[in-house]
C-alpha atoms as a PDB file:
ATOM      1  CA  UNK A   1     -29.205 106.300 114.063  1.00  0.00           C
ATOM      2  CA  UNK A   2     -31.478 102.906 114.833  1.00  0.00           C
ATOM      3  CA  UNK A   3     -29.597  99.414 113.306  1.00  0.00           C
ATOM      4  CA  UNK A   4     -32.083  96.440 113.211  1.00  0.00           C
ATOM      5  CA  UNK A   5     -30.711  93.171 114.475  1.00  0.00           C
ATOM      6  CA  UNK A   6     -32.122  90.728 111.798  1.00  0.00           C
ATOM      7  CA  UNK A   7     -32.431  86.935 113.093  1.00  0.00           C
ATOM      8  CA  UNK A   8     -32.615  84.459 109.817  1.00  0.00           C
ATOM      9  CA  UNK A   9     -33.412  80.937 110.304  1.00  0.00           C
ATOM     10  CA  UNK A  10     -32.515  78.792 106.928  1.00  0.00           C
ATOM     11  CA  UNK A  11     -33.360  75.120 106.545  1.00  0.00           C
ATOM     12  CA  UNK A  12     -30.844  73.443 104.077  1.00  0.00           C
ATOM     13  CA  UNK A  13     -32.517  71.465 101.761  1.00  0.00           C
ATOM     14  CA  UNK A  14     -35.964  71.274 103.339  1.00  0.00           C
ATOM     15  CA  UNK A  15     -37.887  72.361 100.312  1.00  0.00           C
ATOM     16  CA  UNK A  16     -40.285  69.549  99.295  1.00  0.00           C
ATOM     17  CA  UNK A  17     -40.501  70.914  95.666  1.00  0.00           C
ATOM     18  CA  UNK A  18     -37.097  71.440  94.935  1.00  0.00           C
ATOM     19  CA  UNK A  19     -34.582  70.265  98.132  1.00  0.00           C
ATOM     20  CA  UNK A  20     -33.476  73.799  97.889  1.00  0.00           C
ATOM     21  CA  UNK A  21     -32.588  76.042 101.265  1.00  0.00           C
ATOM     22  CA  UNK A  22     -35.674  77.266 102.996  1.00  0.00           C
ATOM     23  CA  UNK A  23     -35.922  80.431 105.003  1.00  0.00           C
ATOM     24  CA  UNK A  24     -38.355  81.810 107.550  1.00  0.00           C
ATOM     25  CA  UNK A  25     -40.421  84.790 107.167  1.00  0.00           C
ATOM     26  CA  UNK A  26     -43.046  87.324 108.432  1.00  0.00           C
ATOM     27  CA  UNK A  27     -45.353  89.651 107.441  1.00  0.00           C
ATOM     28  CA  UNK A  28     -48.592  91.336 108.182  1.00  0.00           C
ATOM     29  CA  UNK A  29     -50.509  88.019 107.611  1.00  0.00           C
ATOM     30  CA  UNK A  30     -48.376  85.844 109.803  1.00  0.00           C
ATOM     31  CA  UNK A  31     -45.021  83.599 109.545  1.00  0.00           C
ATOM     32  CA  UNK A  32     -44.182  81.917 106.261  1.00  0.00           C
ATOM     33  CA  UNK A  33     -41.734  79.273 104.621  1.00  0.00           C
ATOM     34  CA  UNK A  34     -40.210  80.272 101.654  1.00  0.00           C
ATOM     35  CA  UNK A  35     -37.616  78.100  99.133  1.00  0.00           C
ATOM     36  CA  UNK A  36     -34.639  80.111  98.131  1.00  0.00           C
ATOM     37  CA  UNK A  37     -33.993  78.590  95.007  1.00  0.00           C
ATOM     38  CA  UNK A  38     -37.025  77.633  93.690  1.00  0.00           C
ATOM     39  CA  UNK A  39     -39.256  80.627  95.693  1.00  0.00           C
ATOM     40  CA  UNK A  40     -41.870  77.889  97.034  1.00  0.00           C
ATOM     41  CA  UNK A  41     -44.076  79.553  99.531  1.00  0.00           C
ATOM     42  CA  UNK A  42     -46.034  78.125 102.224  1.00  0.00           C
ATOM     43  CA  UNK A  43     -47.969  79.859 105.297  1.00  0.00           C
ATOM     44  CA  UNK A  44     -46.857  78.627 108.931  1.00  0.00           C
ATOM     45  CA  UNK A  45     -49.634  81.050 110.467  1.00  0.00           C
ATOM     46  CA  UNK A  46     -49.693  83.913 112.951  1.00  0.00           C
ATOM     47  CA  UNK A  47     -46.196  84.817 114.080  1.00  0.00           C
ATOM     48  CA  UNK A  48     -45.146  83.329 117.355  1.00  0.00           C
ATOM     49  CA  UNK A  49     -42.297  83.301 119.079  1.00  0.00           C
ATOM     50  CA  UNK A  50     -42.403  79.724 120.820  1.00  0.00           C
ATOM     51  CA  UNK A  51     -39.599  78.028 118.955  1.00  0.00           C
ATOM     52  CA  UNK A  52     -41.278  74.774 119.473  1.00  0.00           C
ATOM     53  CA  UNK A  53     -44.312  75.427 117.931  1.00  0.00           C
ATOM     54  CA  UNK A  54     -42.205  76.663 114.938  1.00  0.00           C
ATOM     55  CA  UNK A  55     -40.616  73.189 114.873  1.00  0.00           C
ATOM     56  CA  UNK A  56     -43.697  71.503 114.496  1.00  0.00           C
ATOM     57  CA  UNK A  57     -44.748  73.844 111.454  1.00  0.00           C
ATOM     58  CA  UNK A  58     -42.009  73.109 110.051  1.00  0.00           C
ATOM     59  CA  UNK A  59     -42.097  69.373 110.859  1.00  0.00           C
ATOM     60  CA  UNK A  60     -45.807  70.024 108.718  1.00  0.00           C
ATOM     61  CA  UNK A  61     -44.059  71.746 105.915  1.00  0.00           C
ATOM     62  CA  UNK A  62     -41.524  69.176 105.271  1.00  0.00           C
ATOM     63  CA  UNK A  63     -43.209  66.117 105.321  1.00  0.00           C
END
């Protein structure tokens, strides 16, 4: 039997339509930003697993 580790990153209130909780997320198209609350969506491109350059999409997303 395989378990899958799941890392979630939230952002609390970082959700420019709403100021709702924002999580991180990946598909076949890349990495995206998506709004708990309100379900905003926004594309932070192809996934990558430098941590800064995920700061600085999200630095893009939020301001």
């Amino acid at each position: 039997m395989h378990i899958a580790s799941h890392n979630r990153t939230i952002y609390l209130k970082q959700c420019p339509r709403c100021n709702g909780d924002v999580g991180v997320g990946s598909d076949q198209y890349g990495r995206y930003l998506h709004c708990l609350q309100c379900g905003y969506m926004s594309d932070i491109g192809h996934a990558n697993t430098d941590e800064n350059r995920h700061s600085d999409d999200l630095r893009d997303f939020v301001a």
